[in-house]
Protein backbone atom coordinates (compact mmCIF):
# COMPACT_ATOMS: atom_id res chain seq x y z
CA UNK A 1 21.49 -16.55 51.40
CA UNK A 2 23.54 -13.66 50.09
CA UNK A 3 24.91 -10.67 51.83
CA UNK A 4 21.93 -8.30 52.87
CA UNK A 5 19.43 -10.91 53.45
CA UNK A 6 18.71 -9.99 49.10
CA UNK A 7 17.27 -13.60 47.45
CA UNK A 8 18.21 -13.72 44.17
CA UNK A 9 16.10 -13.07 41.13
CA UNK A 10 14.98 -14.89 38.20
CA UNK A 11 16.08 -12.99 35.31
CA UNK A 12 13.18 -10.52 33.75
CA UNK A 13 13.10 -11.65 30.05
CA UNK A 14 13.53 -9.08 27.85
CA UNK A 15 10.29 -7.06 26.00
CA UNK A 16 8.85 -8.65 23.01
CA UNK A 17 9.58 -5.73 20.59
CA UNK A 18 6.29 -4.02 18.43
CA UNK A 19 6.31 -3.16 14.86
CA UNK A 20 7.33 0.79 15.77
CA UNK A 21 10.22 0.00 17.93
CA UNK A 22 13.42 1.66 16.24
CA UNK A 23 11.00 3.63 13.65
CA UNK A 24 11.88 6.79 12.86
CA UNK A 25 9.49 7.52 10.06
CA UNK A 26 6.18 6.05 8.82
CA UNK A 27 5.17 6.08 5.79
CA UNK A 28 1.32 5.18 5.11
CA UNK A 29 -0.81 4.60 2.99
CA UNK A 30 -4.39 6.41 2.54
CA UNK A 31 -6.97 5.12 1.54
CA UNK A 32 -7.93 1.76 3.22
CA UNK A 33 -5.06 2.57 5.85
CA UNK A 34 -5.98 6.08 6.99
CA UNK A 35 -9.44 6.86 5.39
CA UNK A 36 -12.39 4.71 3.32
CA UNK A 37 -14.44 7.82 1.18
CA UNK A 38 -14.07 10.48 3.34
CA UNK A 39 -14.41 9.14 6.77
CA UNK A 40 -11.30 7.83 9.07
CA UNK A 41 -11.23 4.47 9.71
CA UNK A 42 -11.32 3.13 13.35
CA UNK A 43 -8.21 4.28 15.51
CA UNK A 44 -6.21 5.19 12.19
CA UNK A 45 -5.88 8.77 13.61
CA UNK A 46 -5.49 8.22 17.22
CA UNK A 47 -2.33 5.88 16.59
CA UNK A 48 -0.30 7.69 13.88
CA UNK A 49 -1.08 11.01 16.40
CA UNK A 50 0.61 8.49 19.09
CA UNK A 51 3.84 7.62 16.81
CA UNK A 52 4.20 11.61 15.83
CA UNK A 53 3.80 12.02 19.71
CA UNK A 54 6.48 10.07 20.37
CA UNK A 55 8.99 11.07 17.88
CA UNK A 56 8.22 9.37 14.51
CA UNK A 57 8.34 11.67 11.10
CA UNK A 58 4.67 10.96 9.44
CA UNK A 59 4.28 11.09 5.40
CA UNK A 60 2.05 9.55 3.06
CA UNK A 61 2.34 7.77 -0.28
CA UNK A 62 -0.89 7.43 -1.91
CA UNK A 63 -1.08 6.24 -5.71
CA UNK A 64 -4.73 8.14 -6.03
CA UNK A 65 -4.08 10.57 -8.23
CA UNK A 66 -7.34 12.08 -7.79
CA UNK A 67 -6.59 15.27 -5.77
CA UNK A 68 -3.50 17.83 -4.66
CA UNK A 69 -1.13 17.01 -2.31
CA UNK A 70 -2.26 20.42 -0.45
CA UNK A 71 -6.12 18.88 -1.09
CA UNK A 72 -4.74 15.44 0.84
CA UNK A 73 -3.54 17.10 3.91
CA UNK A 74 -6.62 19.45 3.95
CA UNK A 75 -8.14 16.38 4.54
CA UNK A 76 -5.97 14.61 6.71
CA UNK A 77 -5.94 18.09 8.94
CA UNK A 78 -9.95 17.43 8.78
CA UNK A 79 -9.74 13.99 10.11
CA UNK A 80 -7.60 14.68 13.27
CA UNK A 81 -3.94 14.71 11.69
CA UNK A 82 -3.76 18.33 12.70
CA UNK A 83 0.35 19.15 11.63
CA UNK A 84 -0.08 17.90 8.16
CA UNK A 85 0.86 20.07 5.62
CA UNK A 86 1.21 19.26 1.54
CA UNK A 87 5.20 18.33 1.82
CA UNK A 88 4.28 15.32 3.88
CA UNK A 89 2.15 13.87 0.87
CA UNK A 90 4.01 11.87 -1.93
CA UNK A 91 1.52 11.60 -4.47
CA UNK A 92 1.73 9.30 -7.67
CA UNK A 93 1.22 12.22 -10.22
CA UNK A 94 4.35 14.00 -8.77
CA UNK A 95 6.01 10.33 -9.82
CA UNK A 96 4.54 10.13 -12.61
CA UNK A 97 5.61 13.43 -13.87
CA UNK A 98 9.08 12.95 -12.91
CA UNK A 99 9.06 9.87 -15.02
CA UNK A 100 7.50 12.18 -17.58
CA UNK A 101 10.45 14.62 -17.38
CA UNK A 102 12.75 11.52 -18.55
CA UNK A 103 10.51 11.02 -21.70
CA UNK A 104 9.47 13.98 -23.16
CA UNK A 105 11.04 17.80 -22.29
CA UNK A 106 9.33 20.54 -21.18
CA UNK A 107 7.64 22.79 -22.25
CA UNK A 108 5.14 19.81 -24.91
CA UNK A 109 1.57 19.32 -25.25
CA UNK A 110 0.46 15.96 -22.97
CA UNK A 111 -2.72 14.46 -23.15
CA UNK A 112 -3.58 14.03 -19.78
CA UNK A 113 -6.75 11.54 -18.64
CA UNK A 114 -6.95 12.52 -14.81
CA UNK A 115 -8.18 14.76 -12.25
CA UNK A 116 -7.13 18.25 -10.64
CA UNK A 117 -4.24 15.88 -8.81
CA UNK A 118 -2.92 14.70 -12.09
CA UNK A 119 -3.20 17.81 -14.16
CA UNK A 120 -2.32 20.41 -11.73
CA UNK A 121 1.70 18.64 -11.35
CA UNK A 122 2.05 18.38 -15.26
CA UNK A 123 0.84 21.90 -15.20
CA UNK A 124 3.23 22.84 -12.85
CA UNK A 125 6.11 20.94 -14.14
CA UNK A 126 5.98 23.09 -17.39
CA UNK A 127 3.82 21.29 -19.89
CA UNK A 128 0.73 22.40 -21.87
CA UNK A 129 -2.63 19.81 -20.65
CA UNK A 130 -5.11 18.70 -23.66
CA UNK A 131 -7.44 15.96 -23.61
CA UNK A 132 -7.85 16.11 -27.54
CA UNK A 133 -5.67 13.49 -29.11
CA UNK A 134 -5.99 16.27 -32.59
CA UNK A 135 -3.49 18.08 -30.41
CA UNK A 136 -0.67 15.79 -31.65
CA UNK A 137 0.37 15.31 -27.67
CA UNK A 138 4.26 14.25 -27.11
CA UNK A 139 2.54 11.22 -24.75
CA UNK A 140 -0.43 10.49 -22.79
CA UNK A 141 -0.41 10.56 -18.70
CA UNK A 142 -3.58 8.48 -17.25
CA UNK A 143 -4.49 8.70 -13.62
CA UNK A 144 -7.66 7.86 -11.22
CA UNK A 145 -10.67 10.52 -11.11
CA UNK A 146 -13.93 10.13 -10.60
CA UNK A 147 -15.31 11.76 -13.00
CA UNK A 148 -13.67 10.40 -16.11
CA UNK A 149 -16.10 9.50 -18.84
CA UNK A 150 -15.68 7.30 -22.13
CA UNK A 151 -15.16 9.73 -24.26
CA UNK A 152 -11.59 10.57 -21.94
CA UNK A 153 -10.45 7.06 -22.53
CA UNK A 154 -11.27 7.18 -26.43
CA UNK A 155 -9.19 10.02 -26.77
CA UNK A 156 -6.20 8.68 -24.68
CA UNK A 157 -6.71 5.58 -27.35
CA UNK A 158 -6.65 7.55 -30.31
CA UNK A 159 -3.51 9.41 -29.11
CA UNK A 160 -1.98 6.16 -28.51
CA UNK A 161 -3.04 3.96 -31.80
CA UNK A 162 0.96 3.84 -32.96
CA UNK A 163 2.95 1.54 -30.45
CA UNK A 164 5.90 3.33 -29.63
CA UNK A 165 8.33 1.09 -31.05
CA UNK A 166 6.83 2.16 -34.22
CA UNK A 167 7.20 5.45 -33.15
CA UNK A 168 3.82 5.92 -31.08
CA UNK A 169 3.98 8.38 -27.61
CA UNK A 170 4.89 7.45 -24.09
CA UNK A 171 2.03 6.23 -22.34
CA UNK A 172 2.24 6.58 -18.21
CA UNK A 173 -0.25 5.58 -15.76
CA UNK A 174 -0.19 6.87 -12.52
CA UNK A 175 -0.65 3.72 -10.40
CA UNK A 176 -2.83 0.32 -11.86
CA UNK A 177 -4.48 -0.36 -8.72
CA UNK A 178 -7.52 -2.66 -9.26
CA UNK A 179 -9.75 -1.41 -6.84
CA UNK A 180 -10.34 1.36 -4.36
CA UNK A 181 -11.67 1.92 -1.00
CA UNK A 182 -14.75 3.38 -0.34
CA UNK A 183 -17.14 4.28 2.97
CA UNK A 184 -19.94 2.24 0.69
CA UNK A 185 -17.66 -0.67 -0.36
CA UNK A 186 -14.80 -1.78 -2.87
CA UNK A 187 -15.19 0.25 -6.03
CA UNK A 188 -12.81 0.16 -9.19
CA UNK A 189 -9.85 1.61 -9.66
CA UNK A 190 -7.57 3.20 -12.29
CA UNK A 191 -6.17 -0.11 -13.26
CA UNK A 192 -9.36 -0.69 -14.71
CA UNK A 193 -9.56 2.25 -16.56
CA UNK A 194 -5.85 1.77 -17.70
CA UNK A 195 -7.10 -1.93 -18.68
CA UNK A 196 -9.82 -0.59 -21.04
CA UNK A 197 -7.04 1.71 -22.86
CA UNK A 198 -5.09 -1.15 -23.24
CA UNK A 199 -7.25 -3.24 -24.59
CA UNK A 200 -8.62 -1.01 -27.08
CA UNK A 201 -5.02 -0.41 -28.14
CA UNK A 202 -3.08 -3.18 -27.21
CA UNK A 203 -0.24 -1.15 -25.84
CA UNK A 204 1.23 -1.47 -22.10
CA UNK A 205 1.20 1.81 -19.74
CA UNK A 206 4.64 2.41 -18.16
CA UNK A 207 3.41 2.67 -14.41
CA UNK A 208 4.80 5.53 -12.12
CA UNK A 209 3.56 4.65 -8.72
CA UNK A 210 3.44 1.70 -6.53
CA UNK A 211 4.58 -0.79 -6.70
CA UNK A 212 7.46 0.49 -8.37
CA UNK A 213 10.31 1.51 -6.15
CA UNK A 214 11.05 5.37 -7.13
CA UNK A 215 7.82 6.58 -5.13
CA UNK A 216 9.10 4.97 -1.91
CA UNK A 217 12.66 6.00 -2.65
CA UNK A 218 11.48 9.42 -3.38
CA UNK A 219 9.57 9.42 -0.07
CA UNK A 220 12.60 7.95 2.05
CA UNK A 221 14.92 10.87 0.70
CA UNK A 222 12.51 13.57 1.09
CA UNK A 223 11.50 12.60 4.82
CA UNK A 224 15.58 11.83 5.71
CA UNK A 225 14.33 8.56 6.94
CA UNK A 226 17.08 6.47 8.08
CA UNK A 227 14.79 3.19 9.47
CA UNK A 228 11.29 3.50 7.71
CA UNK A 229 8.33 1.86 8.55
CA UNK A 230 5.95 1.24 5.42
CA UNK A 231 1.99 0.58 6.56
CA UNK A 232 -0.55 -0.50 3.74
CA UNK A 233 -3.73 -2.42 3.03
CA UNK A 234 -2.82 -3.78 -0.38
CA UNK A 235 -0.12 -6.99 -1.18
CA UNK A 236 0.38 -5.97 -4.87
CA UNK A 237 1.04 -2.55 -4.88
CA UNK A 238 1.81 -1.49 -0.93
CA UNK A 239 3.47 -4.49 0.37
CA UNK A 240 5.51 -5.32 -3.22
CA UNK A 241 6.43 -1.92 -3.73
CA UNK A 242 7.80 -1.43 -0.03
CA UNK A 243 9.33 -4.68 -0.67
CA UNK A 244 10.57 -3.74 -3.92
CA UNK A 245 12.19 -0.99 -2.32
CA UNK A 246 13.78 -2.37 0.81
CA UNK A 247 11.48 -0.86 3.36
CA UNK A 248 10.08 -2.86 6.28
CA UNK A 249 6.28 -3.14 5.99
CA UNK A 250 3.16 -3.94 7.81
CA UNK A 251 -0.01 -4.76 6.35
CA UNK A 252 -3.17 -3.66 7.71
CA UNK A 253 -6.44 -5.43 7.29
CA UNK A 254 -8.85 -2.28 7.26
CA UNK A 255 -8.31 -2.09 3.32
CA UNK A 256 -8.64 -4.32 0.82
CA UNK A 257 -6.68 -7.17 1.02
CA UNK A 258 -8.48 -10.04 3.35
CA UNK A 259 -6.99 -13.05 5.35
CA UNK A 260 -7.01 -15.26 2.17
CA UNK A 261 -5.12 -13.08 0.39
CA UNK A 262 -2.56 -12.90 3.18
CA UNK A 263 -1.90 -16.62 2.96
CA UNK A 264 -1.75 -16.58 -0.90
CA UNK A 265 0.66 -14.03 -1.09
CA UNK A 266 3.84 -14.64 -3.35
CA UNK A 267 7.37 -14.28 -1.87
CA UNK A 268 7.41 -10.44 -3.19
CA UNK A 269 4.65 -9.31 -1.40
CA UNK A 270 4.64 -10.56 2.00
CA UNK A 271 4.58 -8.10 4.96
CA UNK A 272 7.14 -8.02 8.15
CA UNK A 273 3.87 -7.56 10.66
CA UNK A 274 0.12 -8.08 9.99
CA UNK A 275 -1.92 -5.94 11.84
CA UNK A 276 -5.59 -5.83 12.69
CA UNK A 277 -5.56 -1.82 12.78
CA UNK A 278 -3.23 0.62 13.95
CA UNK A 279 -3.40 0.11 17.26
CA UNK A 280 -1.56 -3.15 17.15
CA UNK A 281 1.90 -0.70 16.12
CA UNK A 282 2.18 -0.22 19.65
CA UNK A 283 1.70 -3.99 21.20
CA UNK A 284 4.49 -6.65 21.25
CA UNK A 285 4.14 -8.52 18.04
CA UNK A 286 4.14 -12.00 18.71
CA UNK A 287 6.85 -14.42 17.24
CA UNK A 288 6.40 -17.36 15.45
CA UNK A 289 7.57 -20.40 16.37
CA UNK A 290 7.41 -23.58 14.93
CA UNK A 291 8.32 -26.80 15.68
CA UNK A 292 8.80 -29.27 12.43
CA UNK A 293 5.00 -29.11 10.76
CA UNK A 294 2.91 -27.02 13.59
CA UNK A 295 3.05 -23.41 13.79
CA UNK A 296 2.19 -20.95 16.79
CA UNK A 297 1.54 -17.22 17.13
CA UNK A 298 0.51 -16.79 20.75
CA UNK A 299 -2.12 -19.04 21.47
CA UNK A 300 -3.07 -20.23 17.31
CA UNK A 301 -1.96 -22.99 16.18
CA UNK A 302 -1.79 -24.28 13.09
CA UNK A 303 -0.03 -27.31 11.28
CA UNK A 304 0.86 -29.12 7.52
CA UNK A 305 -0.77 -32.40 7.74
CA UNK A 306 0.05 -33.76 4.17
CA UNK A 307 -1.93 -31.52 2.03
CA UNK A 308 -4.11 -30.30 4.66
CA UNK A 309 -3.54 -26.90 6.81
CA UNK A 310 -4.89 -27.56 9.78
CA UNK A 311 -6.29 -25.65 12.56
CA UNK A 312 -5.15 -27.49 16.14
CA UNK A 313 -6.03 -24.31 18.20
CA UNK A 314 -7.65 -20.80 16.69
CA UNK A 315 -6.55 -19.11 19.82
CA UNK A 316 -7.99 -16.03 21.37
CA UNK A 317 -7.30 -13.57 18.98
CA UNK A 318 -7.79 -14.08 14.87
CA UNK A 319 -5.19 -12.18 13.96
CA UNK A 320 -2.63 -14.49 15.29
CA UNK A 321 -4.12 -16.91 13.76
CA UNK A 322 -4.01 -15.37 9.92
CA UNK A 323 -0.31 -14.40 11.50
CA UNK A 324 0.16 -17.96 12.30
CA UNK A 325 -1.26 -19.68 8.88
CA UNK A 326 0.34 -17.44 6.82
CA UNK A 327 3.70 -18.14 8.39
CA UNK A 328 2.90 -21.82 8.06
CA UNK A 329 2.22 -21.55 4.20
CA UNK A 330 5.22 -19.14 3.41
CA UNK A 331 7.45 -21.07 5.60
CA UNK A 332 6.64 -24.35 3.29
CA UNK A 333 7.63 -23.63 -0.16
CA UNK A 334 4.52 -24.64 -1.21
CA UNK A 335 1.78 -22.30 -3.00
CA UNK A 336 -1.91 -21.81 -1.55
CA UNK A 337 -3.25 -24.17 -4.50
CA UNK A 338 -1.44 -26.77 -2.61
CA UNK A 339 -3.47 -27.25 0.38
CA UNK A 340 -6.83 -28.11 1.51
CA UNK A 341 -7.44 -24.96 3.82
CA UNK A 342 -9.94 -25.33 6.97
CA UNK A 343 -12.40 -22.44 6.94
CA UNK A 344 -11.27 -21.24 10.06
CA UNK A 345 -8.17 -19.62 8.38
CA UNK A 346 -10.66 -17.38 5.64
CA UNK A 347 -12.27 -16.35 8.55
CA UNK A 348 -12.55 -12.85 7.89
CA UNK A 349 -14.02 -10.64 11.36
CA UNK A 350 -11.91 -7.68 10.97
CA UNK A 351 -13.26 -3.58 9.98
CA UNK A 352 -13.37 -3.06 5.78
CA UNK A 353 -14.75 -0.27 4.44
């Protein structure tokens, strides 16, 4: 027995770490992170309130080029997220017109196909706005609204009928998202609208927000972050851009990317953490550990038998078990088309708008 009658101790092991620990600035995502329509999704508000709370800088990149940045943090101010003010919103417009700026000086007539969010920064940034392609516009800048109507698109088309290695205009789009979040469901987004451009003209937009990496850069400098934390709800554009950008990043599955998209997703668009909602931030994230062909997250287990991805134990919780088959289909090299998948693992139980 040692001196002072003490027994010695079995060593404490050390925390499992969560996705916040070392974060000094998050940087999320709106819509299908934060909000669906106009409502806040479930415990969106409570937790990023918690990592302000505790220290963490809070800004937002959103590729909806819908509304202001002052009209986006009137809203977030609305739902709960009481200190935000427009600075802390990085908007795609504000990229796109920056990528405008390299293109085509100020002070020129552009043709803009958009809403108050889109207009409102070329506006500001010194150019004249016309949505008459008999204006001769210097180039054409294309974001989401809801409003937009055919006769928008035609005139974005006419404007654009020259490719521009013939000597046709620039052509930016804000963002080519394919779909967008809603409180009724998953509506389309401007990706489609860029789509129908394109294939009346057969030209490609040059595409100013995510997933291209000068939105997220432009969001680390103006926040000072020096270890970022990137949250989103969408591989192709969120995860891929944060990726793109060198920015660790969770995705969230209160958006619109599902379990089976999770295990499909290509080496450029995988997340560091995959989290049920934002709660889970603030809870030690499980590791994976595997052990030649089985995989475990906590209590799922999962394993590559041949060309079959089996489930040996879902486990209590079915987010470690998308955390766990994901892992196991990244980890092999092999592509989603390459395995017979149990149901189990497309199990789908978490909130969507």
């Amino acid at each position: 027995m040692p001196l002072f009658g003490r027994s010695p101790r079995t060593p404490t092991p050390a925390p499992t770490p969560t996705p916040m620990d070392g974060v000094d600035t998050v940087l999320a995502d709106l819509d299908g992170v934060i909000y669906a329509g106009s409502g806040a999704l479930p415990h969106a508000v409570a937790s990023l309130t918690r990592a302000a709370d505790d220290g963490a800088r809070l800004g937002y990149i959103t590729n909806n080029a819908s509304r202001t940045d002052a009209n986006v943090a009137a809203h977030l101010r609305e739902l709960g997220l009481a200190r935000t003010v427009p600075e802390d919103v990085v908007t795609s417009p504000q990229a796109a017109v920056r990528l405008l700026k390299t293109m085509v000086p100020a002070p020129a007539v552009i043709l803009v196909v958009g809403g108050e969010g889109l207009t409102s920064e070329v506006t500001r940034a010194g150019y004249t706005v016309t949505g008459s392609a008999d204006d001769e516009p210097a180039a054409v800048v294309q974001g989401f609204s809801p409003d937009i109507v055919w006769t928008q698109l035609a005139e974005a088309a006419f404007a654009l009928k020259v490719p521009e290695e013939e000597g046709g205009i620039p052509w930016i789009a804000t963002n080519t998202d394919w779909t967008l979040p809603q409180a009724r469901g998953i509506a389309p987004g401007n990706g489609t609208l860029v789509s129908a451009v394109h294939t009346a003209v057969g030209r490609l937009a040059t595409v100013a927000g995510k997933p291209e990496p000068a939105i997220f850069r432009e969001a680390v400098a103006r926040f000072g972050a020096r270890h970022p934390l990137f949250i989103g709800d969408r591989l192709d554009t969120d995860i891929a851009g944060a990726q793109a950008a060198g920015i660790p990043s969770v995705l969230v599955l209160t958006g619109v990317d599902r379990p089976k998209h999770v295990l499909a997703a290509p080496p450029t668009s995988r997340p560091d953490f995959i989290l049920e909602d934002l709660r889970q931030l603030f809870e030690p994230y499980p590791a994976t550990q595997t052990d030649g062909d089985t995989t475990r997250v906590g209590d799922a287990v999962v394993r590559i038998d041949g060309a079959d991805l089996r489930v040996l134990d879902a486990g209590s919780r079915p987010i470690d078990l998308v955390r766990a088959g994901s892992a196991a289909v990244w980890n092999s090299g092999r592509a989603i088309f390459g395995f017979r998948v149990e149901d189990a693992l497309y199990a789908d139980p978490f909130v969507r708008p």
